[in-house]
PDB file of N, CA and C in Angstrom:
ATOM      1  N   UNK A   1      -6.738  12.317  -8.284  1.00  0.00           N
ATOM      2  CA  UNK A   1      -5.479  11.692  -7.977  1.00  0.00           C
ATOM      3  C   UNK A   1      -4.420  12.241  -8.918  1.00  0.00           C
ATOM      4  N   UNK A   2      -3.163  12.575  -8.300  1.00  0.00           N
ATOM      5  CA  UNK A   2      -2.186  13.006  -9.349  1.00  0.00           C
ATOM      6  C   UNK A   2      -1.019  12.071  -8.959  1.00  0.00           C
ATOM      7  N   UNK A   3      -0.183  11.594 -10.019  1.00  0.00           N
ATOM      8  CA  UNK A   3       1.039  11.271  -9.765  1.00  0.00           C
ATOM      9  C   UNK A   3       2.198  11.718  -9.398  1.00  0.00           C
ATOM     10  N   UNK A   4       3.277  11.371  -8.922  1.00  0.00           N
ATOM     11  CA  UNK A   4       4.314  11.923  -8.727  1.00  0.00           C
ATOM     12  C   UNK A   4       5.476  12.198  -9.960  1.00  0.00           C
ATOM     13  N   UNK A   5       5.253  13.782 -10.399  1.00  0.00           N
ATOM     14  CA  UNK A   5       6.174  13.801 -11.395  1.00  0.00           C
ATOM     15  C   UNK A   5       7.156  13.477 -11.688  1.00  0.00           C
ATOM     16  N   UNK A   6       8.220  13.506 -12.670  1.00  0.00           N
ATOM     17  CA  UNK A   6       9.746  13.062 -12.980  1.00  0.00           C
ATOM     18  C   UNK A   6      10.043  12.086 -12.054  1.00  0.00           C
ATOM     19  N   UNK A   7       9.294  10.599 -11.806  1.00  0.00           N
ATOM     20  CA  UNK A   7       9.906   9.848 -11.393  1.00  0.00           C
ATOM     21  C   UNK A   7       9.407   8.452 -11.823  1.00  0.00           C
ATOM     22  N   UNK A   8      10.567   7.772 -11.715  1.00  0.00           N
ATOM     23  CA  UNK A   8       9.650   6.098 -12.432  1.00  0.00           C
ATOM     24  C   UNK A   8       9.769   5.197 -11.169  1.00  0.00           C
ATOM     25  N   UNK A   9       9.788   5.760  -9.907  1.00  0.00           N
ATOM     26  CA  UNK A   9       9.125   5.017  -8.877  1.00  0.00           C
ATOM     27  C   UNK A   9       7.591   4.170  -8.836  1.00  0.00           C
ATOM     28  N   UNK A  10       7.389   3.332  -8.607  1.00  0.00           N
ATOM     29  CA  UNK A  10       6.035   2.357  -8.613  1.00  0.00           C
ATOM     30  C   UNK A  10       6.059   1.209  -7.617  1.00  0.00           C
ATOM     31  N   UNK A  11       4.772   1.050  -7.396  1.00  0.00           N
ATOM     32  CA  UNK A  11       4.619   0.311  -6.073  1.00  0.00           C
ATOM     33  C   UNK A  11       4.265  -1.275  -7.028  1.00  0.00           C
ATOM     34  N   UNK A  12       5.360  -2.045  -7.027  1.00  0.00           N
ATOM     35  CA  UNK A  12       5.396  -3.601  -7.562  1.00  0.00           C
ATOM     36  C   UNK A  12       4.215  -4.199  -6.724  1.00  0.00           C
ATOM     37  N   UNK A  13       4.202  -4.663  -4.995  1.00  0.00           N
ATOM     38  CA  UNK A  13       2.975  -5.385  -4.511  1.00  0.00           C
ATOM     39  C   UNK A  13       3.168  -4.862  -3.266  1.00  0.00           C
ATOM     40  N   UNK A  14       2.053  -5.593  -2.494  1.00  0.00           N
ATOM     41  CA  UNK A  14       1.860  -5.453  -1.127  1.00  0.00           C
ATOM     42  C   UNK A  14       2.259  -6.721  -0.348  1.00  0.00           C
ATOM     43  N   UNK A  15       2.364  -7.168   0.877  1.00  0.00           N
ATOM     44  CA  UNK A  15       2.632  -8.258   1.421  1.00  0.00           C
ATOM     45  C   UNK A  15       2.278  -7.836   2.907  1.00  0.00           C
ATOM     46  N   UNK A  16       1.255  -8.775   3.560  1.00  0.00           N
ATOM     47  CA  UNK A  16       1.039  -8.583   4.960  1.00  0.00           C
ATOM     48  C   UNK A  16       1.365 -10.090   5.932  1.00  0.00           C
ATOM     49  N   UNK A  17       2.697 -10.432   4.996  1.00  0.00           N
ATOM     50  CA  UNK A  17       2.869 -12.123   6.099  1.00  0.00           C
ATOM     51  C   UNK A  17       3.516 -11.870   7.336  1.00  0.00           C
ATOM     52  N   UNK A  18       4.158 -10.338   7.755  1.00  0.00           N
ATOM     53  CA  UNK A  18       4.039  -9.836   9.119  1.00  0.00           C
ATOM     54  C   UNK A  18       3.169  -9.764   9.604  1.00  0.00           C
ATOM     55  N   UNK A  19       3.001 -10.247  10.993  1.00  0.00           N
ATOM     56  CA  UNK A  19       2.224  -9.905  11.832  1.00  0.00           C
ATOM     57  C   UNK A  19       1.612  -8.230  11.937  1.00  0.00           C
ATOM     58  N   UNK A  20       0.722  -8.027  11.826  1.00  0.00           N
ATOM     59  CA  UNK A  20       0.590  -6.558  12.354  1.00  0.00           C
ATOM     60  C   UNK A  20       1.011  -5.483  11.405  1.00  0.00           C
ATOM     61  N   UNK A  21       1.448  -5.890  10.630  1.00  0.00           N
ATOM     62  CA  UNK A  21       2.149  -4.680   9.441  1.00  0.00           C
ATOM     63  C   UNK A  21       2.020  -4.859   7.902  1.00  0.00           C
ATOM     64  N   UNK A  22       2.351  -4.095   7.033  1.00  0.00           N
ATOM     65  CA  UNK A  22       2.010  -3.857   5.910  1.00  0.00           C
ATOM     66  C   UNK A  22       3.345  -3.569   5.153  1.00  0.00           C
ATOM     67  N   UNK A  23       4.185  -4.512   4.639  1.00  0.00           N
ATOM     68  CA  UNK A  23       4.972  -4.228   3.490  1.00  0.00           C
ATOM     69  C   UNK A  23       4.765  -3.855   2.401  1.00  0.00           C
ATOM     70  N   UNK A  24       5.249  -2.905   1.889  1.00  0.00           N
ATOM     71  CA  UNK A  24       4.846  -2.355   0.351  1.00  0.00           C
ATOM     72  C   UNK A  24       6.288  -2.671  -0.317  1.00  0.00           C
ATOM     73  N   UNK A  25       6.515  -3.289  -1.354  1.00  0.00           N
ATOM     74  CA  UNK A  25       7.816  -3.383  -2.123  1.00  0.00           C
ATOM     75  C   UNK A  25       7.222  -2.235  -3.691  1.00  0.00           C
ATOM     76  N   UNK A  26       8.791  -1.236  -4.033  1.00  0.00           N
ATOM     77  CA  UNK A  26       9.035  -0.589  -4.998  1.00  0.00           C
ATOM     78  C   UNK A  26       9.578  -0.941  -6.138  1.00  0.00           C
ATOM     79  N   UNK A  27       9.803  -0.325  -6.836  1.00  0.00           N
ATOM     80  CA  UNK A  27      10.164  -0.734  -8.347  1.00  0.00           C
ATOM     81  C   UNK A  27      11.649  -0.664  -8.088  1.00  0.00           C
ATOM     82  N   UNK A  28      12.081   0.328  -7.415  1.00  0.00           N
ATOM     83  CA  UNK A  28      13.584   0.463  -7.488  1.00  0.00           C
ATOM     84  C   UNK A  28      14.191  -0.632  -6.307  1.00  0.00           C
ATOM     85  N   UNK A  29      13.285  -1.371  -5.558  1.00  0.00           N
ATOM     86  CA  UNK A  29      14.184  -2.658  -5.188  1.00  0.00           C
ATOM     87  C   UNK A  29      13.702  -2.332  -3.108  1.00  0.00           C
ATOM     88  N   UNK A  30      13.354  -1.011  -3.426  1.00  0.00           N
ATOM     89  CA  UNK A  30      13.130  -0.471  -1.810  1.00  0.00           C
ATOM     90  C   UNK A  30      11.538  -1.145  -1.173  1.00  0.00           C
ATOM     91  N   UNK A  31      11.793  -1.542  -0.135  1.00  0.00           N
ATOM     92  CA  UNK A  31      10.677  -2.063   0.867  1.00  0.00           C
ATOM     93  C   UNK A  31      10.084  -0.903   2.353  1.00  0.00           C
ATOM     94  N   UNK A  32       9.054  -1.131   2.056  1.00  0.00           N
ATOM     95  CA  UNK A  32       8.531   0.295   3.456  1.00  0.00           C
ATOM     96  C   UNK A  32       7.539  -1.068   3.766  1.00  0.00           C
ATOM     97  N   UNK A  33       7.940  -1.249   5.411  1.00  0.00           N
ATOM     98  CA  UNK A  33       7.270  -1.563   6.336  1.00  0.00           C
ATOM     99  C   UNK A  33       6.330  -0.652   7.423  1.00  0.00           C
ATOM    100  N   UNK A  34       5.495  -0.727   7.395  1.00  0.00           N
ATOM    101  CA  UNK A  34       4.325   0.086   8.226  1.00  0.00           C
ATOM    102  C   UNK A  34       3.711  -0.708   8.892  1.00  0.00           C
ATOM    103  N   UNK A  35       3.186  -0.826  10.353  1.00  0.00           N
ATOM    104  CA  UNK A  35       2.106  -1.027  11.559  1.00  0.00           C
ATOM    105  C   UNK A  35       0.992  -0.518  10.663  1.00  0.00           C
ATOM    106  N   UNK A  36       0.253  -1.694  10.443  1.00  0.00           N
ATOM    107  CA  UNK A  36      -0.963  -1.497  10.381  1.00  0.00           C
ATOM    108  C   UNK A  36      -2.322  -0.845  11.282  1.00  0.00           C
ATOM    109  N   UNK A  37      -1.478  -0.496  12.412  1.00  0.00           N
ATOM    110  CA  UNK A  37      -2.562   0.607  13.238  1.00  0.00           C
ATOM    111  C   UNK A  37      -2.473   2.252  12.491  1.00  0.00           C
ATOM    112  N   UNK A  38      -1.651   2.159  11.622  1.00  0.00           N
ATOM    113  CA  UNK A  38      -1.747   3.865  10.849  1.00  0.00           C
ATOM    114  C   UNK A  38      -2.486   3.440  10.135  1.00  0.00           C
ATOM    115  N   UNK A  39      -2.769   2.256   9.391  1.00  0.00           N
ATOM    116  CA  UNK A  39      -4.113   1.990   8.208  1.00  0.00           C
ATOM    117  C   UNK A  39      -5.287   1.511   8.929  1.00  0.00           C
ATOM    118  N   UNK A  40      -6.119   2.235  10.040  1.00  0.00           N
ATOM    119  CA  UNK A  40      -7.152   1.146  10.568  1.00  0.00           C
ATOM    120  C   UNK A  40      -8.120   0.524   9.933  1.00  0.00           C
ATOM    121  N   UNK A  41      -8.370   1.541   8.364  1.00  0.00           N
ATOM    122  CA  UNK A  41      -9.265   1.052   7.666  1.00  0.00           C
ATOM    123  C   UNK A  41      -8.952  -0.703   6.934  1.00  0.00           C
ATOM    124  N   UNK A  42      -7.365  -0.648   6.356  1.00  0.00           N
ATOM    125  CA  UNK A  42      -6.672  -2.118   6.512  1.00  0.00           C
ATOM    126  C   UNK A  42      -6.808  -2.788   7.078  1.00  0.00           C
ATOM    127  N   UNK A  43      -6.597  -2.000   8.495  1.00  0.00           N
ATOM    128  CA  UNK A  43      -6.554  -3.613   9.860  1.00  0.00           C
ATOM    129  C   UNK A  43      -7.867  -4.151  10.057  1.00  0.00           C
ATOM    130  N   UNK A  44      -8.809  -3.289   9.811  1.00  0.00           N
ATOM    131  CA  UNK A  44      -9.901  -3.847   9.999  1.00  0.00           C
ATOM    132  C   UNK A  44     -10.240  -5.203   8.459  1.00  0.00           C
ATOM    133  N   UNK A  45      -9.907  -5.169   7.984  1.00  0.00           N
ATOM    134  CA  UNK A  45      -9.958  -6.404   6.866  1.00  0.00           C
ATOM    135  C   UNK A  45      -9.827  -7.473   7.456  1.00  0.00           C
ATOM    136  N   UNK A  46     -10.180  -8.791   6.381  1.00  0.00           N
ATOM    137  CA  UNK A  46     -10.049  -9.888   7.092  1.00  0.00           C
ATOM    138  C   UNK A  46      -8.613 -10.217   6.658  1.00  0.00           C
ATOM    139  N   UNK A  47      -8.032 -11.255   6.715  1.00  0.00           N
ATOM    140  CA  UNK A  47      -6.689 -11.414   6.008  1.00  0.00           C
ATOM    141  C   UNK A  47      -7.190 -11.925   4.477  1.00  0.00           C
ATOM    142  N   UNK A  48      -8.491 -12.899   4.141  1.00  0.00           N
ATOM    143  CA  UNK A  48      -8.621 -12.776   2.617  1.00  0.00           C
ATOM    144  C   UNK A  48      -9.172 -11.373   2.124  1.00  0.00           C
ATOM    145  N   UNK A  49      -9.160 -10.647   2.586  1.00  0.00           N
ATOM    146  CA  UNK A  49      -9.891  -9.301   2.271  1.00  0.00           C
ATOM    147  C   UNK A  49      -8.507  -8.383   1.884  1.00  0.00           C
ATOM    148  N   UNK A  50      -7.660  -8.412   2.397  1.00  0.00           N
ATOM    149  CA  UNK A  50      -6.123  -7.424   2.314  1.00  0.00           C
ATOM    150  C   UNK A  50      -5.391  -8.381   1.293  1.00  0.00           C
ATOM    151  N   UNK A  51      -5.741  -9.667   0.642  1.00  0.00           N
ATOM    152  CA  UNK A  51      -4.601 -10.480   0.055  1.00  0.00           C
ATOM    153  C   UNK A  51      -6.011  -9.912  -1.621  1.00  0.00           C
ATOM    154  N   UNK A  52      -6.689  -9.018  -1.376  1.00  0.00           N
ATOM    155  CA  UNK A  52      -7.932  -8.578  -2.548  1.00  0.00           C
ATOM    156  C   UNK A  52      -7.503  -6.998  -2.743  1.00  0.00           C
ATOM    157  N   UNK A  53      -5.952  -7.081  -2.235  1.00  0.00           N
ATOM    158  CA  UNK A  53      -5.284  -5.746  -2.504  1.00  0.00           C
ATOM    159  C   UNK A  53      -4.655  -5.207  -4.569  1.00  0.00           C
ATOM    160  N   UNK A  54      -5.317  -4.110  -5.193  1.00  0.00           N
ATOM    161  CA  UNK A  54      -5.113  -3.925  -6.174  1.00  0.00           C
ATOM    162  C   UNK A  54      -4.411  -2.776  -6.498  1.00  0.00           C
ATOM    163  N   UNK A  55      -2.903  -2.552  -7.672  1.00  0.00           N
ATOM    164  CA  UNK A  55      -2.600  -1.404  -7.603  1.00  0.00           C
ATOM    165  C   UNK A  55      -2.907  -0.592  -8.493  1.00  0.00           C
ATOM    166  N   UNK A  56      -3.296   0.682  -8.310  1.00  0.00           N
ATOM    167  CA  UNK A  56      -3.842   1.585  -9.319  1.00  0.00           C
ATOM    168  C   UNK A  56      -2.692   2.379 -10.252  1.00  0.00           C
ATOM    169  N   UNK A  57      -2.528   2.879 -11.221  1.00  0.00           N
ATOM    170  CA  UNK A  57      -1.281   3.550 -11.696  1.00  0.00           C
ATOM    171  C   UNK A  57       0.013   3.662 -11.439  1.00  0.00           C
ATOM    172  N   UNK A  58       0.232   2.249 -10.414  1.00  0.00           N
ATOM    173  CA  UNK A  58       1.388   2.180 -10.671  1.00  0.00           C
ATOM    174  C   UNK A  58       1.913   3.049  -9.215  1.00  0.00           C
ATOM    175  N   UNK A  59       1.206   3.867  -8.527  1.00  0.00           N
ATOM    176  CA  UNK A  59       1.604   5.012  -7.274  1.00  0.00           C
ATOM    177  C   UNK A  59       0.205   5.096  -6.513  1.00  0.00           C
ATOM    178  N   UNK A  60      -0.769   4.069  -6.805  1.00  0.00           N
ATOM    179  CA  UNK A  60      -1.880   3.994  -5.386  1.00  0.00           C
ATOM    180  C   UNK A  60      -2.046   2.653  -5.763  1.00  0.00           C
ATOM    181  N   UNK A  61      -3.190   2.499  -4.066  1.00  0.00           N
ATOM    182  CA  UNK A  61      -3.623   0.852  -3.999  1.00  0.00           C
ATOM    183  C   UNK A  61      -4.736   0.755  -3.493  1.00  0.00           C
ATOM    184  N   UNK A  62      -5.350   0.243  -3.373  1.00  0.00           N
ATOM    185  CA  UNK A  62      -6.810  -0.248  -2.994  1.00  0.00           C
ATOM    186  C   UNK A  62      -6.929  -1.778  -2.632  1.00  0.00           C
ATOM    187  N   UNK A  63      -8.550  -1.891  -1.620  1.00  0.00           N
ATOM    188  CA  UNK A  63      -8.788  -2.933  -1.731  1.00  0.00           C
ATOM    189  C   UNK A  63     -10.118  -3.466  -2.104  1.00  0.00           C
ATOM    190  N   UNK A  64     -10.701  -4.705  -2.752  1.00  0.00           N
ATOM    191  CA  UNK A  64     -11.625  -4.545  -3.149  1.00  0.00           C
ATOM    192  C   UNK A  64     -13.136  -4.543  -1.815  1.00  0.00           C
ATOM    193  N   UNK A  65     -12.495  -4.828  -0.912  1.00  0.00           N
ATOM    194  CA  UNK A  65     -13.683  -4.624   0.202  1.00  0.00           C
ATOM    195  C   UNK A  65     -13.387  -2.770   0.805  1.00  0.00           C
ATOM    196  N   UNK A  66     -12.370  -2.306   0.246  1.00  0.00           N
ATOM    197  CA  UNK A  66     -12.796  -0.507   0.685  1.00  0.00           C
ATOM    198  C   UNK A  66     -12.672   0.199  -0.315  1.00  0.00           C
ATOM    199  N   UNK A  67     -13.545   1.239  -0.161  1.00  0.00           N
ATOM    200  CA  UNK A  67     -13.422   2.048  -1.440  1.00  0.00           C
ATOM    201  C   UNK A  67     -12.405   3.483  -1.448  1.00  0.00           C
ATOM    202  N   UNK A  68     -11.713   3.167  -0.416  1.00  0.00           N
ATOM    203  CA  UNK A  68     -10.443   4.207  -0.227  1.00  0.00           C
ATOM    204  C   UNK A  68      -9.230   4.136  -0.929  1.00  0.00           C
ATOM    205  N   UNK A  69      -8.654   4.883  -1.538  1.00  0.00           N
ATOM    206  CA  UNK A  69      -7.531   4.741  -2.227  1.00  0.00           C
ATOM    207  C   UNK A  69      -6.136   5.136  -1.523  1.00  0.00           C
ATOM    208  N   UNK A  70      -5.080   4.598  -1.361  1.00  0.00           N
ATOM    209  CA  UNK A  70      -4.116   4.672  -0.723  1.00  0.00           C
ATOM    210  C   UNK A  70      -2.896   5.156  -1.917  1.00  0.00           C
ATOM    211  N   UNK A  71      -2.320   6.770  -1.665  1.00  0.00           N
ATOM    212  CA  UNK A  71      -1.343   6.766  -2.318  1.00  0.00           C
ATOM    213  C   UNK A  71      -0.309   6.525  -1.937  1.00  0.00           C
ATOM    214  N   UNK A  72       0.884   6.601  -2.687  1.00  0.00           N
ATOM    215  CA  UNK A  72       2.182   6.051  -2.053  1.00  0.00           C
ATOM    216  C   UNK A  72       2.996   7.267  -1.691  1.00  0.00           C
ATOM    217  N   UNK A  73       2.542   8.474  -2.030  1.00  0.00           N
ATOM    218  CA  UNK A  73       2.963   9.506  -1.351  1.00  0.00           C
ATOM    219  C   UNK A  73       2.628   9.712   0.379  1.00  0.00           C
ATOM    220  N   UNK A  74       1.437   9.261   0.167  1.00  0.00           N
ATOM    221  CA  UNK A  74       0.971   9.248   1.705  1.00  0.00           C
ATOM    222  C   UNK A  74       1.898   8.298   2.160  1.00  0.00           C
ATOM    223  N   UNK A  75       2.365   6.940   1.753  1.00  0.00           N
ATOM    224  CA  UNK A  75       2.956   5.639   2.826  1.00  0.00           C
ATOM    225  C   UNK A  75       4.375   6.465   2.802  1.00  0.00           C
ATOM    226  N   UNK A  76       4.828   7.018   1.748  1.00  0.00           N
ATOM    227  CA  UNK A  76       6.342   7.519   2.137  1.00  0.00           C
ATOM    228  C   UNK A  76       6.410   8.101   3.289  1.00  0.00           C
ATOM    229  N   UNK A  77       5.090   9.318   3.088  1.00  0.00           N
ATOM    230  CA  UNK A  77       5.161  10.219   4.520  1.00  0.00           C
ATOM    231  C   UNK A  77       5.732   9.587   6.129  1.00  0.00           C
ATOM    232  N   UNK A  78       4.971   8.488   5.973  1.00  0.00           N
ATOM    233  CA  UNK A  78       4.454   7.388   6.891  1.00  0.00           C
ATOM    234  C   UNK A  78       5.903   7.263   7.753  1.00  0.00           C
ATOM    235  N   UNK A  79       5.988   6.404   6.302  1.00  0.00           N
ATOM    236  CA  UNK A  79       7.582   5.516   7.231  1.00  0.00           C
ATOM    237  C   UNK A  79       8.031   6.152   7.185  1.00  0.00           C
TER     238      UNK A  79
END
């Protein structure tokens, strides 16, 4: 895993109280909403299983029922 250089961007939390989607809130105040059909490995969680969401360095996330790591370079791509 590498970080994203020269920047003090960081992923503060996650929030899935949308239906169907995946909010990620940033350090600098910015929110990325995503459809959880681009994460199927997510959607497939239960809802206490995605609220067992942890962030790694500050620029990935995980959950404790998958062992996949989600960077935030990838979710930028996304949205």
């Amino acid at each position: 895993m590498c970080k994203i250089s020269n920047t003090d961007l960081s992923i503060k939390r996650l929030d899935f109280s949308l239906r169907g989607k995946m909010a990620v809130f940033f350090s600098d105040g910015r929110e990325v909403i995503v459809p959880l059909r681009m994460y199927p490995d997510i959607k497939s969680l239960s809802v206490k299983q995605r609220n067992q969401w942890m962030i790694l360095d500050d620029q990935f996330f995980t959950f404790e029922a998958l062992s996949k790591v989600y960077s935030m370079t990838d979710l930028l791509k996304v949205a």
